[in-house]
PDB file of N, CA and C in Angstrom:
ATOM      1  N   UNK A   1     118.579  88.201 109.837  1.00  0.00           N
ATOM      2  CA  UNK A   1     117.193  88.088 110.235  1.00  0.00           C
ATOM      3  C   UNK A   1     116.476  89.408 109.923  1.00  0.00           C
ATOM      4  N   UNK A   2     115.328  89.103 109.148  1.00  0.00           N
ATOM      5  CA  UNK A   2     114.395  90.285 109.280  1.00  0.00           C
ATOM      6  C   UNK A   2     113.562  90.979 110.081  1.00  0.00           C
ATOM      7  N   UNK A   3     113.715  92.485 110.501  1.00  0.00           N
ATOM      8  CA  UNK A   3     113.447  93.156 111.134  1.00  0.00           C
ATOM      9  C   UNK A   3     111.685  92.844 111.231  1.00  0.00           C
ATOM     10  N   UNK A   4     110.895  92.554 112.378  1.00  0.00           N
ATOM     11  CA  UNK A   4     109.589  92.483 112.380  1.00  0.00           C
ATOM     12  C   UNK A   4     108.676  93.639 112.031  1.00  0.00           C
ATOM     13  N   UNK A   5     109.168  94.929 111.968  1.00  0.00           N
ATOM     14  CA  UNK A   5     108.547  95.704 111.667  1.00  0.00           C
ATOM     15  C   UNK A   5     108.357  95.925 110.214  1.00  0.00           C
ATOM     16  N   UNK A   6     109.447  95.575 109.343  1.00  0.00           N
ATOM     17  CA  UNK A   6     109.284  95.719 108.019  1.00  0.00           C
ATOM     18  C   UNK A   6     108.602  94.990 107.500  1.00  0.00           C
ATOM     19  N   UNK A   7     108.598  93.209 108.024  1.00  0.00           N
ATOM     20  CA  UNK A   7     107.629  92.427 107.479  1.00  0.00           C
ATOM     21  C   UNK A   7     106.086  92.600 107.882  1.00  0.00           C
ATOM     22  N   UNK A   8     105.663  92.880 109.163  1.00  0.00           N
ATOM     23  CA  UNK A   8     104.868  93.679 109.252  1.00  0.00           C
ATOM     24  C   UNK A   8     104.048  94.649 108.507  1.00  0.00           C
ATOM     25  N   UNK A   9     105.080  95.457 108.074  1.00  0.00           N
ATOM     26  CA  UNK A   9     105.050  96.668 106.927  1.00  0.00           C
ATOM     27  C   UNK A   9     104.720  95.864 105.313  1.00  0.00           C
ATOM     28  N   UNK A  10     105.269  95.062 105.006  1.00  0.00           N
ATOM     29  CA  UNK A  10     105.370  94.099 103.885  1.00  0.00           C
ATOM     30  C   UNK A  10     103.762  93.464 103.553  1.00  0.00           C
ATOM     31  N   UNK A  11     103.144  93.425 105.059  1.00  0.00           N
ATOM     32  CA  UNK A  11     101.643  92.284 104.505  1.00  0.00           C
ATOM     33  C   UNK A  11     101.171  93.156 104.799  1.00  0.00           C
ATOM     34  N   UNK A  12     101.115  94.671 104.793  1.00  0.00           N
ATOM     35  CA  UNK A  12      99.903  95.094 104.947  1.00  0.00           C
ATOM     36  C   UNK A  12      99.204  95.876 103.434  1.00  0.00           C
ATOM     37  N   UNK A  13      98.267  96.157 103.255  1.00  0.00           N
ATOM     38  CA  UNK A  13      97.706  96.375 101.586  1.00  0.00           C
ATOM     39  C   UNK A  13      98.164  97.694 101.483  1.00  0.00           C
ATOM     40  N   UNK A  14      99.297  97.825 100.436  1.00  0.00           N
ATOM     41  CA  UNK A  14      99.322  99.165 100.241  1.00  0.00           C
ATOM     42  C   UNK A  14      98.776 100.334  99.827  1.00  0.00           C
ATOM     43  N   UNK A  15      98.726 101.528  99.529  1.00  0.00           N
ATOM     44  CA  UNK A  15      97.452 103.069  99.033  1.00  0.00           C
ATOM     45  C   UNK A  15      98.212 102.712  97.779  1.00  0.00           C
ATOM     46  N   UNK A  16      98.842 102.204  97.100  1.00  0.00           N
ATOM     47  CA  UNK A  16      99.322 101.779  95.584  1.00  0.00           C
ATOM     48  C   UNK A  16      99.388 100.898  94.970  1.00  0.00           C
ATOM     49  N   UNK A  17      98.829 100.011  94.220  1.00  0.00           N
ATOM     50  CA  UNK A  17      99.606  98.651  94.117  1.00  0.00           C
ATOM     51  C   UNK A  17     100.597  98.216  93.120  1.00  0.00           C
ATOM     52  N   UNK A  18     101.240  99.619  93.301  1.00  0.00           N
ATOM     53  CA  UNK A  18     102.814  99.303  92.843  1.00  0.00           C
ATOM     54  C   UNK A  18     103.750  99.428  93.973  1.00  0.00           C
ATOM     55  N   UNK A  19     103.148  99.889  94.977  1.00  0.00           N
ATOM     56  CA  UNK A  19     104.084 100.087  96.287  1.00  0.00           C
ATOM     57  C   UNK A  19     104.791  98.619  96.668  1.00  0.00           C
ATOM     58  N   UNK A  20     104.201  97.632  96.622  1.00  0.00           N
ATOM     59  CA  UNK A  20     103.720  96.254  97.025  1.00  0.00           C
ATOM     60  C   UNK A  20     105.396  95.438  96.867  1.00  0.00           C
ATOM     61  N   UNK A  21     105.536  94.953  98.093  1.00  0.00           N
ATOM     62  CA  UNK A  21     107.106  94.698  98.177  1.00  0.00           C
ATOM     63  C   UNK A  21     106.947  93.046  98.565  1.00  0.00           C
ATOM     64  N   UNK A  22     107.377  92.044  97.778  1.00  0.00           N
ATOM     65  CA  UNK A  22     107.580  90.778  97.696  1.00  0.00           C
ATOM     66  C   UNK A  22     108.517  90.514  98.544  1.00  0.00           C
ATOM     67  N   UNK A  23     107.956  89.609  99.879  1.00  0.00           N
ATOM     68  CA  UNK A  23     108.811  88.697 100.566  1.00  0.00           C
ATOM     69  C   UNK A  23     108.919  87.541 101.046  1.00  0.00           C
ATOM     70  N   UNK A  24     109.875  86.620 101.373  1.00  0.00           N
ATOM     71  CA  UNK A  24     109.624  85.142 101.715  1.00  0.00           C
ATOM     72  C   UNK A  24     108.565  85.308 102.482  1.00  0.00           C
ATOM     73  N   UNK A  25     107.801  83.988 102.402  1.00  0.00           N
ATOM     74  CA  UNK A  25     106.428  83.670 103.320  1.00  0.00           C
ATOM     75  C   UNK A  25     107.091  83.411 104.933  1.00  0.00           C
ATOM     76  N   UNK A  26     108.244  82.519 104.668  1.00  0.00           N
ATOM     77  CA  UNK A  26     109.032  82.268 106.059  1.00  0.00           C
ATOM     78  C   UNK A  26     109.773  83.014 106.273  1.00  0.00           C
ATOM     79  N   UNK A  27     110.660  83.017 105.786  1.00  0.00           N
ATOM     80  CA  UNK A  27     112.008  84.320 105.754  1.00  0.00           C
ATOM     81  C   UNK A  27     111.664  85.742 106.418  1.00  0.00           C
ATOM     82  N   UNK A  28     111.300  86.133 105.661  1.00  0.00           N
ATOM     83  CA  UNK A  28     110.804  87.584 105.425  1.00  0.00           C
ATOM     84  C   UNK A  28     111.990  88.291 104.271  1.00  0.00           C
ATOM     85  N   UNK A  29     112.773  87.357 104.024  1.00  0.00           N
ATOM     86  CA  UNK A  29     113.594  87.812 103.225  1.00  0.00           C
ATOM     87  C   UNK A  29     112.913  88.437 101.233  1.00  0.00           C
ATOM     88  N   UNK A  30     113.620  89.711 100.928  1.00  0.00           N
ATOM     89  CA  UNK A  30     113.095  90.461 100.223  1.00  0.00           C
ATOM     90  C   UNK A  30     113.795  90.376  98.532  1.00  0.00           C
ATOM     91  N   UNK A  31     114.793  89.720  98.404  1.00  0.00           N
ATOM     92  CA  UNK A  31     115.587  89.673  97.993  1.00  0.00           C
ATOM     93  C   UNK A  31     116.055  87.954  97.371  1.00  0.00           C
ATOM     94  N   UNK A  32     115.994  87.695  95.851  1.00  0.00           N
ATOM     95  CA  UNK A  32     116.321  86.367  95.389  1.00  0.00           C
ATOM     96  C   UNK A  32     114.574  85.614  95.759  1.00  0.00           C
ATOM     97  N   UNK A  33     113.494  86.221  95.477  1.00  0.00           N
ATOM     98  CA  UNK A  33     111.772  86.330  95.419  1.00  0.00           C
ATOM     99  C   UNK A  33     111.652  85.716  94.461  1.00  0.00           C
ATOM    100  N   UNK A  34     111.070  84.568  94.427  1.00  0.00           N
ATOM    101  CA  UNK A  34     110.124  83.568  93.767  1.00  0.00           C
ATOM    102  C   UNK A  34     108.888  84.212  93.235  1.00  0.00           C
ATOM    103  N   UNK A  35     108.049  84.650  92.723  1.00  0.00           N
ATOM    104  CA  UNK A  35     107.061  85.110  92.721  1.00  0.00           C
ATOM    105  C   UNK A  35     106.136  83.421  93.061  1.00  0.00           C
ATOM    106  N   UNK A  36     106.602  82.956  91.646  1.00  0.00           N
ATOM    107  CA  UNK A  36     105.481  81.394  91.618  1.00  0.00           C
ATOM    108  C   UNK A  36     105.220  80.453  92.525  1.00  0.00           C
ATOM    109  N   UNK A  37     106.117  80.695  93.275  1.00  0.00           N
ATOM    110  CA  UNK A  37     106.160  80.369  95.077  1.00  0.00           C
ATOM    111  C   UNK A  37     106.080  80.771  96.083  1.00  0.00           C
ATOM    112  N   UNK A  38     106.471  81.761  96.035  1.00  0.00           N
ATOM    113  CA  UNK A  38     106.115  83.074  97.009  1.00  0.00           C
ATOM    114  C   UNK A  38     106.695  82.615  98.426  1.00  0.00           C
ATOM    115  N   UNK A  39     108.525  82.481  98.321  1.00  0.00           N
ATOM    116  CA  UNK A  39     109.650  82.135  98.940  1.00  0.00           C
ATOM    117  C   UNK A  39     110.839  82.248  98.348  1.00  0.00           C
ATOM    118  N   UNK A  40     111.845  82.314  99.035  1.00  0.00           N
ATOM    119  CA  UNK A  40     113.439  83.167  98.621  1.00  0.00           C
ATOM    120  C   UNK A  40     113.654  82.037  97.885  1.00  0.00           C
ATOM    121  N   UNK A  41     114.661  82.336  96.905  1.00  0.00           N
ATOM    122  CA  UNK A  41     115.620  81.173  96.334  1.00  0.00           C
ATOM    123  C   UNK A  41     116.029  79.740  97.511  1.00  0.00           C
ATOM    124  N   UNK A  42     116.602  80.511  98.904  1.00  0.00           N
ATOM    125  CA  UNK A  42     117.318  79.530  99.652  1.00  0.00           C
ATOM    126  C   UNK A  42     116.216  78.636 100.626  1.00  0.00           C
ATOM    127  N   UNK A  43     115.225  79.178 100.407  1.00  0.00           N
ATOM    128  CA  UNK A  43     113.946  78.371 100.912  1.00  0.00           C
ATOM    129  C   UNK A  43     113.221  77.296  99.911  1.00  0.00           C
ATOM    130  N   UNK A  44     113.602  77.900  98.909  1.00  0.00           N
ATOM    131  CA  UNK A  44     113.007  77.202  97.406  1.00  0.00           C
ATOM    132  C   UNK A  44     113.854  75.930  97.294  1.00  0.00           C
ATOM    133  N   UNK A  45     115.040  76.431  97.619  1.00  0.00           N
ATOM    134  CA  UNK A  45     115.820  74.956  97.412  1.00  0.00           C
ATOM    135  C   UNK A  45     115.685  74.252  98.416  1.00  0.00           C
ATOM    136  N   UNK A  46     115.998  74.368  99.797  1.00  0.00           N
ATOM    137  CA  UNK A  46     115.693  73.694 100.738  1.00  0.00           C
ATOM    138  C   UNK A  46     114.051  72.781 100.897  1.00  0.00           C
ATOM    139  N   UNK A  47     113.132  73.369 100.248  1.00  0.00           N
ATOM    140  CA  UNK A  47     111.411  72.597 100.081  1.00  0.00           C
ATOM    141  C   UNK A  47     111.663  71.416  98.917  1.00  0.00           C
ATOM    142  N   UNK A  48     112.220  72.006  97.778  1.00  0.00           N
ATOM    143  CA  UNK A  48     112.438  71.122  96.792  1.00  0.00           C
ATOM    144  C   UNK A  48     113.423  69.933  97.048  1.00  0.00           C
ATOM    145  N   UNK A  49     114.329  70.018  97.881  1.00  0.00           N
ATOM    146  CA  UNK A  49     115.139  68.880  97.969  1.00  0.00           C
ATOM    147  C   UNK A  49     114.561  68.284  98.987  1.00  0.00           C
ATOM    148  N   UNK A  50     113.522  68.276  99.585  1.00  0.00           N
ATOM    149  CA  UNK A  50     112.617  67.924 101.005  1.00  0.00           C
ATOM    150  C   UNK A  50     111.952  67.257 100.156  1.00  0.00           C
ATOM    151  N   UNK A  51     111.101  67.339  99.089  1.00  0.00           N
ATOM    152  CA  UNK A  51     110.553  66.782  98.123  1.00  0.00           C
ATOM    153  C   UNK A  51     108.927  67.892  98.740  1.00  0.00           C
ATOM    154  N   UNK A  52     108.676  68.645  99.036  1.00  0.00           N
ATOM    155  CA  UNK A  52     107.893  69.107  99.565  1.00  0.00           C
ATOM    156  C   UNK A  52     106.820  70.059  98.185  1.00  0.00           C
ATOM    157  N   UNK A  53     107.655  70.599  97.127  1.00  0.00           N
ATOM    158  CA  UNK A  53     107.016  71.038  95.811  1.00  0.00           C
ATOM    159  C   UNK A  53     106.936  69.882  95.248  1.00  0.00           C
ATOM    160  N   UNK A  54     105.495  70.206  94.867  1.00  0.00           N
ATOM    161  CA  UNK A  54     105.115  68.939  93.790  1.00  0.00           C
ATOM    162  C   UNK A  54     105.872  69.543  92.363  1.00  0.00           C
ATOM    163  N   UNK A  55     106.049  68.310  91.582  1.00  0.00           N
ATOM    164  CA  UNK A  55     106.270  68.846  90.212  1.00  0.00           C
ATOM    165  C   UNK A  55     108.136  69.376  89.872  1.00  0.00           C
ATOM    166  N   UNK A  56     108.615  69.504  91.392  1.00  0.00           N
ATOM    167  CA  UNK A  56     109.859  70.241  91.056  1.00  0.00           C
ATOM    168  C   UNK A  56     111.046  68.767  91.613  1.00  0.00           C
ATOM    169  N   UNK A  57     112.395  68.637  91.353  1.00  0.00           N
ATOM    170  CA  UNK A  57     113.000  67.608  91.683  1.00  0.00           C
ATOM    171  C   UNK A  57     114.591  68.202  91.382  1.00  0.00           C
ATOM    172  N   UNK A  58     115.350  68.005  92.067  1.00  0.00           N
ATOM    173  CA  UNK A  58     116.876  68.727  92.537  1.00  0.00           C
ATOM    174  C   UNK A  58     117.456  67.514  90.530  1.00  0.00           C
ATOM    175  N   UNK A  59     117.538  68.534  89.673  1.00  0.00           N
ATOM    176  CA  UNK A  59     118.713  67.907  88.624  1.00  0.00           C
ATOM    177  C   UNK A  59     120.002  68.066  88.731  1.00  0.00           C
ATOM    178  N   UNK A  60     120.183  66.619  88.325  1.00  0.00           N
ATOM    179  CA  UNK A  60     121.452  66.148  87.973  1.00  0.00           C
ATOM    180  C   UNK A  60     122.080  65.264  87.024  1.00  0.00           C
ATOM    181  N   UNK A  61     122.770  65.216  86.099  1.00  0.00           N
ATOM    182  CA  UNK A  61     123.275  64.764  85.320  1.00  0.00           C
ATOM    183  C   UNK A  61     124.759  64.461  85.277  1.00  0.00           C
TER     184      UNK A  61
END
């Protein structure tokens, strides 16, 4: 679990905007960042197999 202070720290506008640190919207997790979704890998999969992203669908062959 992520510490509240860092995510905290995470949405606020940084004095750089290269400082600027990508994290899950839910998570707060920082790490395996979607940009085009703006959620971790393990959140990404869990929405997509929910059917919850339009456009995206769990493959299999």
């Amino acid at each position: 679990m992520t510490r509240k202070a860092l995510i905290i720290k995470a949405a606020r506008k940084p004095k750089f905007s290269t400082r600027k640190i990508n994290r899950c919207s839910i998570t707060g997790r920082p790490h395996g960042y979607m940009r085009k979704f703006g959620v971790s890998r393990i959140i990404f999969r869990e929405l997509a197999r929910e059917g919850k992203l339009p456009g995206i669908k769990k493959a299999s062959w």
